[in-house]
C-alpha atoms as a PDB file:
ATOM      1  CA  UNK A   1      -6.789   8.308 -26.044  1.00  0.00           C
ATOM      2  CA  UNK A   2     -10.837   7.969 -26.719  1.00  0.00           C
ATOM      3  CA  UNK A   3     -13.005   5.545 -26.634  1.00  0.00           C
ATOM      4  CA  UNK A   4     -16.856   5.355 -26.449  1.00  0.00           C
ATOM      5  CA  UNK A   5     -16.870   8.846 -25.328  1.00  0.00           C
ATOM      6  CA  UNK A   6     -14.632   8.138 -22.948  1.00  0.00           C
ATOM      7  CA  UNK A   7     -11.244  10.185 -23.014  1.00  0.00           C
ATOM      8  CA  UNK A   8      -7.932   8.976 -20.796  1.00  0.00           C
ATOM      9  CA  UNK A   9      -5.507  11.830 -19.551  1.00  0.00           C
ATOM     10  CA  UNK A  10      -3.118  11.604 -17.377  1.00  0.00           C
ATOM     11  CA  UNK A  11      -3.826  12.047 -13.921  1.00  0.00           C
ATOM     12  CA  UNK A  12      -2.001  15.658 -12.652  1.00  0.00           C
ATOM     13  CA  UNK A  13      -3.246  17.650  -9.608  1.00  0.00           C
ATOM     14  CA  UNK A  14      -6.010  19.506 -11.130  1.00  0.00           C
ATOM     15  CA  UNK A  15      -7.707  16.126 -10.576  1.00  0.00           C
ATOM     16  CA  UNK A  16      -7.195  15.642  -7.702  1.00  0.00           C
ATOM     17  CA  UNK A  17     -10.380  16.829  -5.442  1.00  0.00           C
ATOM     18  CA  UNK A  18     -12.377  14.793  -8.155  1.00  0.00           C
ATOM     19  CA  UNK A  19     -10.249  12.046  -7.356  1.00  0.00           C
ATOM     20  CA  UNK A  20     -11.188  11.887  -3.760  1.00  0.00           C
ATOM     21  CA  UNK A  21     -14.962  12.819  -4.386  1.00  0.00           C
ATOM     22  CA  UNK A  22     -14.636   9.433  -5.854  1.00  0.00           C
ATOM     23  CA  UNK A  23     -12.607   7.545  -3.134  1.00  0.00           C
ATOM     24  CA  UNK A  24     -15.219   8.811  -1.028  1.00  0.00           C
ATOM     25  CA  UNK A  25     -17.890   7.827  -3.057  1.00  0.00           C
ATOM     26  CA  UNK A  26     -16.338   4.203  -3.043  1.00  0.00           C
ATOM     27  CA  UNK A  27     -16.006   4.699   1.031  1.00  0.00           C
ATOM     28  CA  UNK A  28     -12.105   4.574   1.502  1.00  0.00           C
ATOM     29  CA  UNK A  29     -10.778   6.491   3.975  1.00  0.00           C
ATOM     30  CA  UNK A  30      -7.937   8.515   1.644  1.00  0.00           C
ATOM     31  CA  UNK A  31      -7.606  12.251   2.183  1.00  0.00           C
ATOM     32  CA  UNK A  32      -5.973  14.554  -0.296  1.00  0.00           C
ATOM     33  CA  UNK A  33      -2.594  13.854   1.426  1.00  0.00           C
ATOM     34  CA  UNK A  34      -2.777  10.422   0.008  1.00  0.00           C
ATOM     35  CA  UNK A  35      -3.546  11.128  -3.093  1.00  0.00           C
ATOM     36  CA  UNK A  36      -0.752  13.552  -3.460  1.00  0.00           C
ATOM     37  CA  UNK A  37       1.389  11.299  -2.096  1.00  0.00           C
ATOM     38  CA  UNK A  38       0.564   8.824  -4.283  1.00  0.00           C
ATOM     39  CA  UNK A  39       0.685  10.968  -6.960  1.00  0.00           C
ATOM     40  CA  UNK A  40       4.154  11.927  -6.068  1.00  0.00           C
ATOM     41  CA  UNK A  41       5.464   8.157  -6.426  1.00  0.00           C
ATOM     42  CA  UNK A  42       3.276   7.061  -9.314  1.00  0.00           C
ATOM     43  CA  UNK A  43       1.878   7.621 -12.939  1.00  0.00           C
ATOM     44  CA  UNK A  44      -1.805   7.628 -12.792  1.00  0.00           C
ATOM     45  CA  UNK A  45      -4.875   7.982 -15.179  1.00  0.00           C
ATOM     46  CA  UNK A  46      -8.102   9.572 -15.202  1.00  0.00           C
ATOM     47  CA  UNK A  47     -11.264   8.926 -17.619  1.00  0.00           C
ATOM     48  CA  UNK A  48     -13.186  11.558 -18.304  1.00  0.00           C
ATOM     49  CA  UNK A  49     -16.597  12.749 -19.881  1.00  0.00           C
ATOM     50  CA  UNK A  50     -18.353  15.451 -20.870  1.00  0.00           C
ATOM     51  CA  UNK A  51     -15.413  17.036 -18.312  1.00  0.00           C
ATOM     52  CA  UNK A  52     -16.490  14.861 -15.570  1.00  0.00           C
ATOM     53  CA  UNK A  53     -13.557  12.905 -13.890  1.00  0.00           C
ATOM     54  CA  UNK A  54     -15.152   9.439 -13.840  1.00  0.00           C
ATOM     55  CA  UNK A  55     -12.363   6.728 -13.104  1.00  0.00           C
ATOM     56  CA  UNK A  56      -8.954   6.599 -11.597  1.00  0.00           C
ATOM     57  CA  UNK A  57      -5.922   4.648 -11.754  1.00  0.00           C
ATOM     58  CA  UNK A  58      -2.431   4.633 -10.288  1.00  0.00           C
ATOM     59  CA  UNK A  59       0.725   2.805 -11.234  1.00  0.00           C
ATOM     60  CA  UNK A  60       3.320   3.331  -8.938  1.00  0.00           C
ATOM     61  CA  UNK A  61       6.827   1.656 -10.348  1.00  0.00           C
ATOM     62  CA  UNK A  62       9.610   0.013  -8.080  1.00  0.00           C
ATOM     63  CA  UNK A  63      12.511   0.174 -10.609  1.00  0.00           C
ATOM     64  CA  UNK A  64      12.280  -1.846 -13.475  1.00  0.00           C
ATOM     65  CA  UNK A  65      11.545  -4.937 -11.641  1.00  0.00           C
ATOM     66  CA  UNK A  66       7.896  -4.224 -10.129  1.00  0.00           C
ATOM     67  CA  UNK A  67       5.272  -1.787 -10.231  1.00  0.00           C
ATOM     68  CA  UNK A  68       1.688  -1.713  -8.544  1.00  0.00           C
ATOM     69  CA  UNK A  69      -1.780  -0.906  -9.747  1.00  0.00           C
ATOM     70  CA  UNK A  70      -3.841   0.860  -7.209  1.00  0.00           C
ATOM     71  CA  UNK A  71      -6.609   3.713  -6.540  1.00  0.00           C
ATOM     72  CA  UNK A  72      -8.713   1.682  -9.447  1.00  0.00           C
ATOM     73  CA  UNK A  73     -12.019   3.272  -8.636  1.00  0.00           C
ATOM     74  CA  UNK A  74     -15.323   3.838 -11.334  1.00  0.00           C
ATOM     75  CA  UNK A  75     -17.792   6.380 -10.589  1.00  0.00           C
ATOM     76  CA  UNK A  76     -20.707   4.207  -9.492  1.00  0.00           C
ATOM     77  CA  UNK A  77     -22.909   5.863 -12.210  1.00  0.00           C
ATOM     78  CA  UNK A  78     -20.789   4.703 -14.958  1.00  0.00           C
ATOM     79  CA  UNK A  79     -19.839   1.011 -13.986  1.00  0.00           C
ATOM     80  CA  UNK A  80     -21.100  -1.535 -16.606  1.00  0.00           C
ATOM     81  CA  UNK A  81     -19.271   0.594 -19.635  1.00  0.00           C
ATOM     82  CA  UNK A  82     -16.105  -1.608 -19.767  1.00  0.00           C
ATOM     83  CA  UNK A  83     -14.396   1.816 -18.313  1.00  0.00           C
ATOM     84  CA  UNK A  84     -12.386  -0.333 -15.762  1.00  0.00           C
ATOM     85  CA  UNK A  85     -11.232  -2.795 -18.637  1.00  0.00           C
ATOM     86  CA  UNK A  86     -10.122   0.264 -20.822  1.00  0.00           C
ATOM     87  CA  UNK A  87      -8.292   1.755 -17.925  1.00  0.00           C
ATOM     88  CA  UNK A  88      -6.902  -1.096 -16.921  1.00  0.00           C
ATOM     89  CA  UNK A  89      -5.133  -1.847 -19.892  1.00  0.00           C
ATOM     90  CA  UNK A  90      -3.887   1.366 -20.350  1.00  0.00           C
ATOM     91  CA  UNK A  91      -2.285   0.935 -17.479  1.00  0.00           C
ATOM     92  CA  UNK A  92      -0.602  -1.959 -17.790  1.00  0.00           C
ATOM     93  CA  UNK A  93       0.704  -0.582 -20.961  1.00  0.00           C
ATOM     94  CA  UNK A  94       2.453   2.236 -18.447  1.00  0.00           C
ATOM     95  CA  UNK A  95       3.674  -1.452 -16.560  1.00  0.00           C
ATOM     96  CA  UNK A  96       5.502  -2.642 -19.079  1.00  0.00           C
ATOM     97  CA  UNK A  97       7.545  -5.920 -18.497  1.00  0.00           C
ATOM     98  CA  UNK A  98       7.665  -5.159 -15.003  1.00  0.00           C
ATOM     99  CA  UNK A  99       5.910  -7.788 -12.413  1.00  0.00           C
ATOM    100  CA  UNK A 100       2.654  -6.190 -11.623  1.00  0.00           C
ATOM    101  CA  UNK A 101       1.118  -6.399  -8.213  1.00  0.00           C
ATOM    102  CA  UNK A 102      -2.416  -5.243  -6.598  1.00  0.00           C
ATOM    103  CA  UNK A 103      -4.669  -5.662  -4.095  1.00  0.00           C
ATOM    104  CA  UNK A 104      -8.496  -7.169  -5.291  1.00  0.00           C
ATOM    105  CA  UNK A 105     -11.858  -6.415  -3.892  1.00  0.00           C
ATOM    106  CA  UNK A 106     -14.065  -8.981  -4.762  1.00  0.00           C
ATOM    107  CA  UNK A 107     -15.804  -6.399  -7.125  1.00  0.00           C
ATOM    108  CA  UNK A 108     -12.339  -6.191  -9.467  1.00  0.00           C
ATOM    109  CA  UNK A 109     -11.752 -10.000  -9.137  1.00  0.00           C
ATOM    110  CA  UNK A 110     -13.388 -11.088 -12.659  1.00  0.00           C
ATOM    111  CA  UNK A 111     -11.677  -8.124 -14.096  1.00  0.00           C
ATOM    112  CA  UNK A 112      -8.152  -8.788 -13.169  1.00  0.00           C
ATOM    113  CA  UNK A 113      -8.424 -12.220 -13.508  1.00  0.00           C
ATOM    114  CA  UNK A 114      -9.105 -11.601 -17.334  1.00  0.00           C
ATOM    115  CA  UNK A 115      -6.018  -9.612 -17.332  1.00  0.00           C
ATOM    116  CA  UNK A 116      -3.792 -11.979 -16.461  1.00  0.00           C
ATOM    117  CA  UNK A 117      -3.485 -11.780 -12.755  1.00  0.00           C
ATOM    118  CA  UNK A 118      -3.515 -14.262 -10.344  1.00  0.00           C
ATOM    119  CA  UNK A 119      -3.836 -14.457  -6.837  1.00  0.00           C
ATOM    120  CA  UNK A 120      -1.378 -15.335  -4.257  1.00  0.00           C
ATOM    121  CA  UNK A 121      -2.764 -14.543  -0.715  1.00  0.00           C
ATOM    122  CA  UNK A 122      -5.156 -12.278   1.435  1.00  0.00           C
ATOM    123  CA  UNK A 123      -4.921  -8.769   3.392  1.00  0.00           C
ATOM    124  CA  UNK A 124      -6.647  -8.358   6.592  1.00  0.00           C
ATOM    125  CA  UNK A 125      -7.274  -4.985   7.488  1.00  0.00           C
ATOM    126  CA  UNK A 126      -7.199  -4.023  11.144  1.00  0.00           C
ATOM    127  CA  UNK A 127      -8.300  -1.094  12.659  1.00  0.00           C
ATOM    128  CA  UNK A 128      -9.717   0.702  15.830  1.00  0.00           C
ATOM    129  CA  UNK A 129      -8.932   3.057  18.933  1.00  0.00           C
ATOM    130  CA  UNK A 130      -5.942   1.947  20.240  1.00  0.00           C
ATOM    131  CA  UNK A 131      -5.414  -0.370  23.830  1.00  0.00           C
ATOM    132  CA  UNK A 132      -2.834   0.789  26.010  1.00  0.00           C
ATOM    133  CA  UNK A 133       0.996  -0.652  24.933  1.00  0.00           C
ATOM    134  CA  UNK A 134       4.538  -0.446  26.431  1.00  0.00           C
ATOM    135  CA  UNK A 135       7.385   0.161  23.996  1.00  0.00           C
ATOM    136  CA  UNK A 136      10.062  -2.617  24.177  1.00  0.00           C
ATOM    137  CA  UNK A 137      13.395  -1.278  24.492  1.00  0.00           C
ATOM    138  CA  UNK A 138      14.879  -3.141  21.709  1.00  0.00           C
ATOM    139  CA  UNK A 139      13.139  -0.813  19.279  1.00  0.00           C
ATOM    140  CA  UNK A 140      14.141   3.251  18.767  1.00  0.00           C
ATOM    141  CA  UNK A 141      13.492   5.870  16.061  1.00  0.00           C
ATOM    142  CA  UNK A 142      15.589   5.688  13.057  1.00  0.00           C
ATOM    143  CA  UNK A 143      17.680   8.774  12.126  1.00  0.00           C
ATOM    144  CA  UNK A 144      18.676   9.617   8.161  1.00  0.00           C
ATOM    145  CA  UNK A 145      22.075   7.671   8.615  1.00  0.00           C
ATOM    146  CA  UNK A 146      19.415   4.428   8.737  1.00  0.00           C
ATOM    147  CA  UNK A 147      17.415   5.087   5.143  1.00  0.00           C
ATOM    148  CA  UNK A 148      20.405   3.472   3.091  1.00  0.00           C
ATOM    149  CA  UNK A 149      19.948  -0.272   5.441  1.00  0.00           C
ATOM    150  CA  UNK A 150      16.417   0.687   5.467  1.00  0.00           C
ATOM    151  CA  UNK A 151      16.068   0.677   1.902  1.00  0.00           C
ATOM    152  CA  UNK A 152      18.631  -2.402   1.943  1.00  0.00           C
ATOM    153  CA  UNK A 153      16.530  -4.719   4.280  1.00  0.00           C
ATOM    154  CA  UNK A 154      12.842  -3.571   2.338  1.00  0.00           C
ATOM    155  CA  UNK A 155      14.255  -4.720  -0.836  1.00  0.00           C
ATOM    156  CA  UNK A 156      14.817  -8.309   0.167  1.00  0.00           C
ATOM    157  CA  UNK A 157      11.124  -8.435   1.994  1.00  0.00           C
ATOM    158  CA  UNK A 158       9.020  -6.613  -1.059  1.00  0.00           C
ATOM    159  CA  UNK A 159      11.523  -7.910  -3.755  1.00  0.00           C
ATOM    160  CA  UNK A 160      12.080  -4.942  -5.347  1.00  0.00           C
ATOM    161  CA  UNK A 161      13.773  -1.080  -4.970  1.00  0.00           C
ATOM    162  CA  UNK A 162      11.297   1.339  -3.129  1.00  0.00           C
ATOM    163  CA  UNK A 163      13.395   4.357  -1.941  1.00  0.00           C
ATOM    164  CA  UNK A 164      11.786   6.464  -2.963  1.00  0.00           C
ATOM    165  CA  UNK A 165       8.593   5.467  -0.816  1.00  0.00           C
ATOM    166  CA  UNK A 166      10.836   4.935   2.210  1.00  0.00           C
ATOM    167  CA  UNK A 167      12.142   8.450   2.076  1.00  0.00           C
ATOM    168  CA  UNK A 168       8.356   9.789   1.686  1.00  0.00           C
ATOM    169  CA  UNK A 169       7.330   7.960   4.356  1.00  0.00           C
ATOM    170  CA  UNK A 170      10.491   9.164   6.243  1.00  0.00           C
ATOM    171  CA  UNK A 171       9.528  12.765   5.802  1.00  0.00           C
ATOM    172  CA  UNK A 172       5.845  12.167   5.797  1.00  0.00           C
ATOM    173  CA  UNK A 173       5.698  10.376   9.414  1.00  0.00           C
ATOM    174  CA  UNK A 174       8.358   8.619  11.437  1.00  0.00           C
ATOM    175  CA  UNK A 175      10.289   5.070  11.087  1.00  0.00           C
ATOM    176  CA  UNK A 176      11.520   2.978  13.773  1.00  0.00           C
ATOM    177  CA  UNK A 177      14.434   0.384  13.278  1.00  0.00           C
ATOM    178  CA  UNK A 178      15.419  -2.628  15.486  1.00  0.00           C
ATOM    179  CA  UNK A 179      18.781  -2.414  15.937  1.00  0.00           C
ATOM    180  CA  UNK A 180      21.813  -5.031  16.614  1.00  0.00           C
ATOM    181  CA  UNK A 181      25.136  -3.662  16.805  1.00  0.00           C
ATOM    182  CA  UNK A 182      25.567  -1.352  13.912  1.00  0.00           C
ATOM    183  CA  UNK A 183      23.036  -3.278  12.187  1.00  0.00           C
ATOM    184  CA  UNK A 184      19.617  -3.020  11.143  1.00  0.00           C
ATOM    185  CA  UNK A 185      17.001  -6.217  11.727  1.00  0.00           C
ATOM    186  CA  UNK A 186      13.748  -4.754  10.774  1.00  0.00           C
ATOM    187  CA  UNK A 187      11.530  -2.036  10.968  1.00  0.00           C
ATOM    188  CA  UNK A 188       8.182  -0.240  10.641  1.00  0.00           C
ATOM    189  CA  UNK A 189       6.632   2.855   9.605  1.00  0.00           C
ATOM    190  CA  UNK A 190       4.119   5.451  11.105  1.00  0.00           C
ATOM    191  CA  UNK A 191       1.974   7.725   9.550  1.00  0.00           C
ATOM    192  CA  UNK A 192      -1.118   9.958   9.310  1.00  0.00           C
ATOM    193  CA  UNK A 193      -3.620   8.012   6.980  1.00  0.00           C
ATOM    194  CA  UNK A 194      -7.516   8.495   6.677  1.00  0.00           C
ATOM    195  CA  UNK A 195      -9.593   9.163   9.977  1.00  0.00           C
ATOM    196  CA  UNK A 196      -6.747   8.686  12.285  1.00  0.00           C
ATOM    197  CA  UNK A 197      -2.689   6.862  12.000  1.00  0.00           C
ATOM    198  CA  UNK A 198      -1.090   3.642   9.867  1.00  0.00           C
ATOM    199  CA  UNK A 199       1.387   1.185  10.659  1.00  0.00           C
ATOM    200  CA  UNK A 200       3.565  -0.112   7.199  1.00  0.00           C
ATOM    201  CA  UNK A 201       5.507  -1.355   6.356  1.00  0.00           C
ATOM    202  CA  UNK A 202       6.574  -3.281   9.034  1.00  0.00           C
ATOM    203  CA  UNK A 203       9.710  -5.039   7.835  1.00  0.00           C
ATOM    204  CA  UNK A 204      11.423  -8.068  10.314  1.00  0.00           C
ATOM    205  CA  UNK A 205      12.848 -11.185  10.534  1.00  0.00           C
ATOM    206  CA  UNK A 206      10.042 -12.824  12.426  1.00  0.00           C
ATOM    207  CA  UNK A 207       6.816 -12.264  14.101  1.00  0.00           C
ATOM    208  CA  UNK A 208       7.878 -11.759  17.522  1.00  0.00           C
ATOM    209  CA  UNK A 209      10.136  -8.906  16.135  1.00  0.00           C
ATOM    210  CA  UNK A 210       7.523  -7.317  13.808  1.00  0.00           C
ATOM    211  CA  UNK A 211       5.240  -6.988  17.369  1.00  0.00           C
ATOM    212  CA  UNK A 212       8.205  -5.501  19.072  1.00  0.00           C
ATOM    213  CA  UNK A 213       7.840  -2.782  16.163  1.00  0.00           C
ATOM    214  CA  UNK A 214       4.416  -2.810  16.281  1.00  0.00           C
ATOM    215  CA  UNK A 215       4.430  -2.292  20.177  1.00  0.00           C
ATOM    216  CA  UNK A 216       6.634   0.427  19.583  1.00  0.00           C
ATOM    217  CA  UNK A 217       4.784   2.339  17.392  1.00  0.00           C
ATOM    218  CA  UNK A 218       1.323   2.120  19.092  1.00  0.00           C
ATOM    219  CA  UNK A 219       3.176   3.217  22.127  1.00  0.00           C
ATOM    220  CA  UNK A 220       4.291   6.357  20.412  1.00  0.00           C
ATOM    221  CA  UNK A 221       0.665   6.905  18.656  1.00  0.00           C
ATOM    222  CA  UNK A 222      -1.012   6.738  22.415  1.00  0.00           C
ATOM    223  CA  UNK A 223      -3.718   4.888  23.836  1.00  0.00           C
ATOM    224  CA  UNK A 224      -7.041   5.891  22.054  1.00  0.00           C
ATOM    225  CA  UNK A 225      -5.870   6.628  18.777  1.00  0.00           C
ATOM    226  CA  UNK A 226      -7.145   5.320  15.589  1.00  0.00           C
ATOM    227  CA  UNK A 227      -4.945   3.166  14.223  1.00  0.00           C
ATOM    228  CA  UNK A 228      -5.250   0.997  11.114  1.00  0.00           C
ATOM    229  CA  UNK A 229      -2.869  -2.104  10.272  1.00  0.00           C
ATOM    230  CA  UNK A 230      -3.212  -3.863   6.889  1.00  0.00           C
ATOM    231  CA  UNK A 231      -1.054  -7.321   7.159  1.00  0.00           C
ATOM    232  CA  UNK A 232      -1.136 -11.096   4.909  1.00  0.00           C
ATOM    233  CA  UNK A 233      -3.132 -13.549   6.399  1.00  0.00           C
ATOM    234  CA  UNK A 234      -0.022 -15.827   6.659  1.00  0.00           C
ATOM    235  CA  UNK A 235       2.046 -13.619   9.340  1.00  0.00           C
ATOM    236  CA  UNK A 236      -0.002 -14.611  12.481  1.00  0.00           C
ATOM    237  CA  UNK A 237      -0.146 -11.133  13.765  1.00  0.00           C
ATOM    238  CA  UNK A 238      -4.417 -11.038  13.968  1.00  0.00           C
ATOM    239  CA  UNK A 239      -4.322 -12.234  17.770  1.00  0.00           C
ATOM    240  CA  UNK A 240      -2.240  -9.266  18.740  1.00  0.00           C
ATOM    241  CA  UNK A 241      -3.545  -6.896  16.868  1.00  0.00           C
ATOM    242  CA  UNK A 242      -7.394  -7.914  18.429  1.00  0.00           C
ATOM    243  CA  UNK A 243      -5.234  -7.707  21.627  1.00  0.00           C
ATOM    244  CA  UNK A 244      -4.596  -4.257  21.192  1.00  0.00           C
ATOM    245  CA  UNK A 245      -7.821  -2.751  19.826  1.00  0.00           C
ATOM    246  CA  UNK A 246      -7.795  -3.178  16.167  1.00  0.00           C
ATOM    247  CA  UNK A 247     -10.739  -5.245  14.571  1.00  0.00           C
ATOM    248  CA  UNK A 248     -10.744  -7.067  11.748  1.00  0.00           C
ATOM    249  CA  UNK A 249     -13.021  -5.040   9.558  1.00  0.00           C
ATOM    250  CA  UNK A 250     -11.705  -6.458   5.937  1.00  0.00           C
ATOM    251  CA  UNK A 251      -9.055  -6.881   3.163  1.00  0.00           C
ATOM    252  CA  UNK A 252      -8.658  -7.680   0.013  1.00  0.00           C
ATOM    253  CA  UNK A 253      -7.161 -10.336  -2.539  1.00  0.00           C
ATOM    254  CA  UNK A 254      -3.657  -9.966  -3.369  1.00  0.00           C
ATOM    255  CA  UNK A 255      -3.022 -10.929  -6.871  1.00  0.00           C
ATOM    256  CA  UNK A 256       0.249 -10.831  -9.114  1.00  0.00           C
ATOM    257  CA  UNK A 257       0.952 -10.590 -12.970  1.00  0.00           C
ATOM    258  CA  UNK A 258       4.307 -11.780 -14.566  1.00  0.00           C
ATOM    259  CA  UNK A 259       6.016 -11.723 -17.854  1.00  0.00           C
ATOM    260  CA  UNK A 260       9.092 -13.349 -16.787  1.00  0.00           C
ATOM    261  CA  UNK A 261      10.292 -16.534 -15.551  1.00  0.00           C
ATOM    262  CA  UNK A 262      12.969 -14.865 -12.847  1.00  0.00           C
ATOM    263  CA  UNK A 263      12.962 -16.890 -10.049  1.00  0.00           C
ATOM    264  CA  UNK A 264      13.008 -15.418  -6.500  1.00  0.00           C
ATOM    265  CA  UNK A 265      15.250 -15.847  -3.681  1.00  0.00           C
ATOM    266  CA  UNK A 266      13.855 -16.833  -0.256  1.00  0.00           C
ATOM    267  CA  UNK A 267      13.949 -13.752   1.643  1.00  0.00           C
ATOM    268  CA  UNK A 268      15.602 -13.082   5.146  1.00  0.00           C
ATOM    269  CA  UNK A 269      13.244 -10.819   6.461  1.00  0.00           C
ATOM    270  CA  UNK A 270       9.197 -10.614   5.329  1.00  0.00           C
ATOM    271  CA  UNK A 271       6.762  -8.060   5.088  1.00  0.00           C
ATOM    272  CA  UNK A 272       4.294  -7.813   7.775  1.00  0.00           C
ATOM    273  CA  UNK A 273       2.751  -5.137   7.664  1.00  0.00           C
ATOM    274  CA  UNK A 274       1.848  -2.888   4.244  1.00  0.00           C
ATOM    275  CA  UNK A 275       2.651   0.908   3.830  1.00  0.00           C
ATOM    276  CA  UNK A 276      -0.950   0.761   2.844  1.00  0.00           C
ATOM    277  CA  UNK A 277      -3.073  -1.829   0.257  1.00  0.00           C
ATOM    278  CA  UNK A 278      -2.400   0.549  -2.663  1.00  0.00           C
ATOM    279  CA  UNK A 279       1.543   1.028  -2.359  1.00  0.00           C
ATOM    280  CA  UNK A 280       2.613  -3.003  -0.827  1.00  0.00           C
END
């Protein structure tokens, strides 16, 4: 596919080390295990020229029902080309009738509003050296007879099937479930990511419950380590999150794109906490 000069491939690992002089170009945090990672769950683009790897894209499917666009970065030297437009679209072509979901800066507002999207809320980003935190008891580390009510209790807070990013983040880093009886009511995720750790998804009925997580995986992560949280503005966890060491240094615009009229069911449990602002 060529346009302008401009040829889109897909995205494979050979790309990859161009991919994250780029992230790093745009000043995100992502190593090379996040891009493979991502790579592993998604269908992604690059643009080249003249061999040059100058944009990136990722859509990463959930089932047929939702996908998300992520990793949409431009080589700074190229921007003003309409090279974000042409990805874009090609992407969304890879989409399909699926509901498409992403996370704006204010840079890619314009762009995606063109497209069709439209927002529906904000993501704080919270990060810094971790305070000192005492793991509740209610909360313990899940084991692989959980990932089946894991994947259960996800699916009604993100609306949609991710397995197959709960069993990368299972093997990636380590999950922790809050558990009643033989049953699951929520739980979080913690992983390696950028300069230091990540919490997300955290996954519970209510706020006080997603902080027991929370508290449970800071504890685990130690006092002093760098710890990043992205959660919606809505969820009222920025006070405790301050509490414990992580600044509000950010976010983005969460925006959504439809081609059907489904309507949704009110979920039981919410999201809290993202797996990160590229995968939801």
């Amino acid at each position: 596919m060529q346009a302008n000069g401009i040829d889109l491939r897909p995205l494979d690992h050979s790309h990859l080390q161009s991919a994250l002089t780029l992230s790093r170009q745009a000043g995100w945090p992502h190593r090379l295990e996040e891009w493979q990672m991502l790579l592993e769950l998604s269908r992604g683009l690059v643009a080249i020229e003249n061999d040059k790897v100058v944009a990136t894209i990722f859509v990463t499917p959930y089932g047929d029902d939702v996908a998300t666009i992520n990793m949409v970065i431009v080589d700074e030297s190229m921007r003003g080309r309409g090279i974000g437009r042409r990805i874009m679209q090609a992407a969304l072509e890879i989409v399909g009738d699926r509901e498409c979901r992403l996370v704006a800066t204010a840079d890619g507002l314009a762009l995606y509003e063109s497209l069709g999207f439209e927002r529906t809320g904000a993501i704080v980003q919270h990060q810094g050296p971790l305070q000192a935190c005492i793991a509740p008891p209610s909360v313990e580390w899940a084991i692989a007879d959980d990932l089946d009510q894991i994947i259960a209790l996800d699916r009604v807070a993100f609306g949609a099937d991710r397995r197959a990013l709960v069993q990368a983040l299972f093997k990636a880093g380590r999950l922790a479930v809050l558990r009643e009886a033989d049953m699951l009511r929520g739980y979080g995720a913690l992983r390696s990511f950028g300069r230091g750790e990540l919490c997300g998804p955290v996954v519970a009925e209510n706020a006080g419950d997603a902080e027991d997580l929370l508290s449970f995986l800071f504890a685990a992560a130690r006092s002093g380590a760098f710890m990043r949280v992205d959660t919606g503005s809505e969820t009222g966890l920025a006070s405790f999150l301050l509490e414990h060491g992580l600044a509000h240094v950010g976010g983005g615009i969460t925006m959504r794109r439809t081609t059907s009229s489904a309507l949704s069911s009110v979920p039981s449990v919410h999201t809290f906490a993202l797996a990160s602002q590229a995968l939801g």
